[in-house]
Protein backbone atom coordinates (compact mmCIF):
# COMPACT_ATOMS: atom_id res chain seq x y z
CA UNK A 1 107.78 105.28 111.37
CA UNK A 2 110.84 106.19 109.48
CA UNK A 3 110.71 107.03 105.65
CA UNK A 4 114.29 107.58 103.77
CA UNK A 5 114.59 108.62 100.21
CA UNK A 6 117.07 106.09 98.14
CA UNK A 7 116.77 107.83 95.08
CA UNK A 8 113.57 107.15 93.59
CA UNK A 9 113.21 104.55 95.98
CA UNK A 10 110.91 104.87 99.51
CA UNK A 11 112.37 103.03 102.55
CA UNK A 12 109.91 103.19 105.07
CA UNK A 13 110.72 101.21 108.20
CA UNK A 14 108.06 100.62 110.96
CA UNK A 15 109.73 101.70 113.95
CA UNK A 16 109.07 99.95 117.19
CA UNK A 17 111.66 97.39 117.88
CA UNK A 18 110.81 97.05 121.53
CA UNK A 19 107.65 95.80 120.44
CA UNK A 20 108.78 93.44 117.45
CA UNK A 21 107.20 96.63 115.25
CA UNK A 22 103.75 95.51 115.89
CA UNK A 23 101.26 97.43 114.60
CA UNK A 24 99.31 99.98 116.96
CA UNK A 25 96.73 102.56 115.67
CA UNK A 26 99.85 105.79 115.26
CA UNK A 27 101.56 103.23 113.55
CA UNK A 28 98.93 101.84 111.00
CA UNK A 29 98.26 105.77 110.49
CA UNK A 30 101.81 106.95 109.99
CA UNK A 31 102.18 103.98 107.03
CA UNK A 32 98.99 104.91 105.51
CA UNK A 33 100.04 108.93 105.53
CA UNK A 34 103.48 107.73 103.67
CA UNK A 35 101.77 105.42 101.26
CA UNK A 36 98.92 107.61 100.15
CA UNK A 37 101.42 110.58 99.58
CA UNK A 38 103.95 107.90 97.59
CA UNK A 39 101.15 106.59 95.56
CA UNK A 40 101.33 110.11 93.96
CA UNK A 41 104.33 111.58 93.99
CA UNK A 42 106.09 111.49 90.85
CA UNK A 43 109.69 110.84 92.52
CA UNK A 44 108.86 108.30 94.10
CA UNK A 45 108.95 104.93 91.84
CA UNK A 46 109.24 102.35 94.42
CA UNK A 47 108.31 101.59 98.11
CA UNK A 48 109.86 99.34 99.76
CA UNK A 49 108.47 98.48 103.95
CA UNK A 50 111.13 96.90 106.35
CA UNK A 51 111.12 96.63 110.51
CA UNK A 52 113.51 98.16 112.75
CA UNK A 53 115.50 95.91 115.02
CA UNK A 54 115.23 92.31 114.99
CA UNK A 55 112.06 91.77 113.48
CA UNK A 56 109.87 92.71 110.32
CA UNK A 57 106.41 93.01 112.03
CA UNK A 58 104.57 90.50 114.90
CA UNK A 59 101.47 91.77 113.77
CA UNK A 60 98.52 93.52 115.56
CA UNK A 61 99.31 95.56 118.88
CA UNK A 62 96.57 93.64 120.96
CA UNK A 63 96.91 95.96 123.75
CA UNK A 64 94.86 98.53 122.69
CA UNK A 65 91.74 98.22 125.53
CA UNK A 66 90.50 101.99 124.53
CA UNK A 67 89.10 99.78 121.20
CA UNK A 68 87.40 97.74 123.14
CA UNK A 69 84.59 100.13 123.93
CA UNK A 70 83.72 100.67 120.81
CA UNK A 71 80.68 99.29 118.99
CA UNK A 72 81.05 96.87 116.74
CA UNK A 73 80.33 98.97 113.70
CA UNK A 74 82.96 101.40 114.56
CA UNK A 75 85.59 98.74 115.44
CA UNK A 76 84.81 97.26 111.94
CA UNK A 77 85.48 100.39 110.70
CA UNK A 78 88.82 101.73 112.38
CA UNK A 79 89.98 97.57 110.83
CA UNK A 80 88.75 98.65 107.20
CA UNK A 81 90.73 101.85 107.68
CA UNK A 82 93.88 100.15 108.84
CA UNK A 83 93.75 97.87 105.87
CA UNK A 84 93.80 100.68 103.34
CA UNK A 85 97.62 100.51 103.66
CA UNK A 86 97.93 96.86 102.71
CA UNK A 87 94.81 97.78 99.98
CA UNK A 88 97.55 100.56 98.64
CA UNK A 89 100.68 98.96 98.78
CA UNK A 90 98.78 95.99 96.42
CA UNK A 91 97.47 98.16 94.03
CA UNK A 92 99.41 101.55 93.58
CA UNK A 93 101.09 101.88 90.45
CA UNK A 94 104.38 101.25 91.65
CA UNK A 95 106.20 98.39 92.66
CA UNK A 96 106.26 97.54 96.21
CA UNK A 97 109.07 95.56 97.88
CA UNK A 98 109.01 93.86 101.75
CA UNK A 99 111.89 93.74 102.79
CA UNK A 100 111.62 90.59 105.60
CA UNK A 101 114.33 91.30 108.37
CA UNK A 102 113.14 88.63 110.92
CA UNK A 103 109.86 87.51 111.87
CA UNK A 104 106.56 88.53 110.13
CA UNK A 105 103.20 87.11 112.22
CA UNK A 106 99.93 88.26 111.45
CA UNK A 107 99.05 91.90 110.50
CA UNK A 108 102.50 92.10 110.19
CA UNK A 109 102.88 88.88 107.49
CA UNK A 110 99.54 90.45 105.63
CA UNK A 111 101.52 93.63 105.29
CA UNK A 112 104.28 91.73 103.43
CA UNK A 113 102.06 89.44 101.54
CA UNK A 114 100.43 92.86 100.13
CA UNK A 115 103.81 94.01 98.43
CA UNK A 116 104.61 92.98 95.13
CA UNK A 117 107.56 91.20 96.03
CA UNK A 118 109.06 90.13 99.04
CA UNK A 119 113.26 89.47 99.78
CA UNK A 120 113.54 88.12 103.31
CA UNK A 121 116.74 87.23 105.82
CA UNK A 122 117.59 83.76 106.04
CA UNK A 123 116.41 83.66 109.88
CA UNK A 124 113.11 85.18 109.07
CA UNK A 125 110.78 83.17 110.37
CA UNK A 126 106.72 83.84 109.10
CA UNK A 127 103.45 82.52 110.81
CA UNK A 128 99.76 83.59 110.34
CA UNK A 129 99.69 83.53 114.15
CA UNK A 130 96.05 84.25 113.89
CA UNK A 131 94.82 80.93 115.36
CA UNK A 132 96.99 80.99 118.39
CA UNK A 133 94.68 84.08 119.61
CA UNK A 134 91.75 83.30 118.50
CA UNK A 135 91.57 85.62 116.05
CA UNK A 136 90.36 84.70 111.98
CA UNK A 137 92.77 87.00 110.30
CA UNK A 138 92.31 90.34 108.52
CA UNK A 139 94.20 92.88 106.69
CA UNK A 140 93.22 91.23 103.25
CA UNK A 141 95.74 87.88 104.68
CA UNK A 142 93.63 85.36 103.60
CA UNK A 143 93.34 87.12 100.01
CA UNK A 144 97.32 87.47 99.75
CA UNK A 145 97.77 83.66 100.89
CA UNK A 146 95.12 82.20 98.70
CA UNK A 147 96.11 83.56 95.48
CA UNK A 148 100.23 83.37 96.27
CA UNK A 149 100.11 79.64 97.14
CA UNK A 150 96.26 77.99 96.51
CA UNK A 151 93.46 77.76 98.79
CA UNK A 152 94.85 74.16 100.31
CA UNK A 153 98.09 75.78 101.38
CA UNK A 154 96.62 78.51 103.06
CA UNK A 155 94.28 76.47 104.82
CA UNK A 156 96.75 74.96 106.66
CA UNK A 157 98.97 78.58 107.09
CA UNK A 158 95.69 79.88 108.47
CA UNK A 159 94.33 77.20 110.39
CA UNK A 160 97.57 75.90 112.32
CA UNK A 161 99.73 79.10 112.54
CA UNK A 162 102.72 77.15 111.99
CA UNK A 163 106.01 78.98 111.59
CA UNK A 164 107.63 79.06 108.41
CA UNK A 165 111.04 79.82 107.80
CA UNK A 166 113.04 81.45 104.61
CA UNK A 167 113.81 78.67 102.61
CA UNK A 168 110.63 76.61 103.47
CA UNK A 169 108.83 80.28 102.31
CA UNK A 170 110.89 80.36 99.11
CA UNK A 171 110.25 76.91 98.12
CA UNK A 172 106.21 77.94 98.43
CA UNK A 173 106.20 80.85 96.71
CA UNK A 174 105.56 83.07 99.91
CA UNK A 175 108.94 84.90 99.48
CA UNK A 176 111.01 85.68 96.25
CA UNK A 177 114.76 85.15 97.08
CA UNK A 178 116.43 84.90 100.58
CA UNK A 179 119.55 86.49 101.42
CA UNK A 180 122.38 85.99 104.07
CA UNK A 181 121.08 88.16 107.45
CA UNK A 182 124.52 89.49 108.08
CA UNK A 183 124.11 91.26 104.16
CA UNK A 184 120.39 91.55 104.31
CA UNK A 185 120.24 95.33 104.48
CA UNK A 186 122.71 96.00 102.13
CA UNK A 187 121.30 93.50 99.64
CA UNK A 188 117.67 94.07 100.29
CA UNK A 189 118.29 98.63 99.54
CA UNK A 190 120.45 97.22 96.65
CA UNK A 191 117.55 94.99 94.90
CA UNK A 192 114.39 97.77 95.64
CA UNK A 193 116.77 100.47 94.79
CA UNK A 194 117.28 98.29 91.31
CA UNK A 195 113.83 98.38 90.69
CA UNK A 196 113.22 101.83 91.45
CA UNK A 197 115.56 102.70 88.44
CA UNK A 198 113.22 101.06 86.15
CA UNK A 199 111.57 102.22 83.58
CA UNK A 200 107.88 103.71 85.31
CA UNK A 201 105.65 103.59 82.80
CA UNK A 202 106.27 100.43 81.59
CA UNK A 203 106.35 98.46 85.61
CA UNK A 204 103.12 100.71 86.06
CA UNK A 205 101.72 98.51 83.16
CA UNK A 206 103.29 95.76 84.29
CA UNK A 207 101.77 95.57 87.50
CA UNK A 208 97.93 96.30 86.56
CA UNK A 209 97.91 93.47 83.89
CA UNK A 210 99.40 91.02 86.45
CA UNK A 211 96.71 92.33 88.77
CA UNK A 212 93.81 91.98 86.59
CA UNK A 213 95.36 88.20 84.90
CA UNK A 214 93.73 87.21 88.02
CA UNK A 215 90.19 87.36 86.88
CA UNK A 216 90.45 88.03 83.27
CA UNK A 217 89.79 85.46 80.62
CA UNK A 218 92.51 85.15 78.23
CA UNK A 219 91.52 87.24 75.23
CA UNK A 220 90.76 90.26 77.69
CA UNK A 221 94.60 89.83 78.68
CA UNK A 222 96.09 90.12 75.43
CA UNK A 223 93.80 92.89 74.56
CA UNK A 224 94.94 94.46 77.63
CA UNK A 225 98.40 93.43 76.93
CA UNK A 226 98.53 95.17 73.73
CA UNK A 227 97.17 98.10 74.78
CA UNK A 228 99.34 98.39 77.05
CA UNK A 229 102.71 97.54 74.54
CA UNK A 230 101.00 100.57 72.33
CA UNK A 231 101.16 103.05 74.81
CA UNK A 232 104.31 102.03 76.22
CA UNK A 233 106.30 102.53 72.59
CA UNK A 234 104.94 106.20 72.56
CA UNK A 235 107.03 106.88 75.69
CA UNK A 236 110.46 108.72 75.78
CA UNK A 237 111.47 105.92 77.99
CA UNK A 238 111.51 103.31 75.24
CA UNK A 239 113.59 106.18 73.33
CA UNK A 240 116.16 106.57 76.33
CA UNK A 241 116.30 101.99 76.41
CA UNK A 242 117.15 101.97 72.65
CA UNK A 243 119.98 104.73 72.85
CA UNK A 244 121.24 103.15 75.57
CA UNK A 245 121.61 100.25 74.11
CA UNK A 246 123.05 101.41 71.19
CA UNK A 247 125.38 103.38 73.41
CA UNK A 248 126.32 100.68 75.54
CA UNK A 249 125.30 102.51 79.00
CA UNK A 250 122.55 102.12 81.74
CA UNK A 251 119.54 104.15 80.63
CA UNK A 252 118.09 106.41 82.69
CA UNK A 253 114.65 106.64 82.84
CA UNK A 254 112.19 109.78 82.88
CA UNK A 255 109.00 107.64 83.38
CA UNK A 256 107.20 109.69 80.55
């Protein structure tokens, strides 16, 4: 695992290009270490998760026979514990960016689906995988794919593992924008750096009402909305926007 500071930005890029980046149990440790510890630190005001190489992630490193000895209970447990990265990058109060260099396949297309947004390559190339081994899915997958493109869609992601490249992503809603691969680095640093100049408070906001429109009604979103709007004008950010503005500049943001 590699982590680079951008600023106020987080690169982390999962490190194993020999083996597409899939993820074994140092690995799945390492990006739970960097997440937890980003989730707090005040510097930090974006993460952004990328693969090394010429892939993003191929998912699961199914060669771990150790596991296999295991009981059941404990084997359940060690996969709720290498879910609490996907679990953090999905709710932390900061935005979270994958940035999709090639392919993403199971675990590894869960860990994208987690982020907030997602800017891939236009060779990535993104499959569930899951029913090609046997396997059901995990890493909250089937909770990322439901909600980003409806229960019918996913059914068939899920069920027939088919591969799905950029554009076909971007025209589902699985992806946000797709960019040339020979100016995918460049351009993906360029658009999570962006965002990690935002303004902090405000994206922290942000990001718990659209995580809660989910399941509240209406009324209990505007009342969260407003809230929200109230403590957001009380901020020295909003103060920093308006000179700006006025000014004629970029602001630059304190997130307080």
């Amino acid at each position: 695992m590699l982590a680079e500071r951008h600023g106020h930005l987080l690169l982390l890029t999962l490190n194993r290009p020999d083996r597409l980046n899939a993820l074994s149990p140092e690995l799945h440790e390492a990006l739970s270490v960097q997440i937890n510890a980003a989730a707090i630190d005040p510097e930090v005001r974006a993460v952004a998760v990328t693969g090394a190489g010429r892939g993003f992630c191929s998912g699961g490193d199914l060669g771990g026979g150790s596991r296999e000895r295991l009981t059941q209970e404990a084997r359940i447990d060690h996969m709720l514990h290498y879910a609490e990265a996907n679990r953090l990058l999905h709710e932390m109060p900061k935005p979270t960016i994958a940035l999709i260099n090639g392919a993403a396949a199971g675990a590894g297309l869960a860990l994208a689906l987690a982020c907030d947004l997602r800017i891939a390559a236009n060779d990535a190339m993104l499959s569930t995988a899951y029913s090609k081994v046997g396997l059901s899915g995990d890493h909250g997958a089937t909770y990322f794919l439901t909600r980003l493109v409806g229960p019918s869609r996913a059914s068939e992601l899920m069920f027939l593992s088919g591969r799905v490249g950029a554009e076909e992503a971007l025209a589902w809603g699985l992806v946000n924008r797709v960019v040339p691969a020979a100016s995918f680095q460049e351009e993906g640093l360029a658009f999570a750096r962006a965002l990690s100049q935002g303004p902090p408070v405000a994206l922290r906001h942000m990001k718990r009402n659209i995580r809660a429109a989910v399941s509240d009604t209406l009324v209990e979103n505007i009342e969260r909305e407003a809230a929200a709007m109230i403590r957001c004008t009380k901020t020295e950010d909003i103060k920093e926007a308006m000179a700006a503005r006025r000014e004629k500049r970029k602001p630059e943001f304190l997130g307080r």
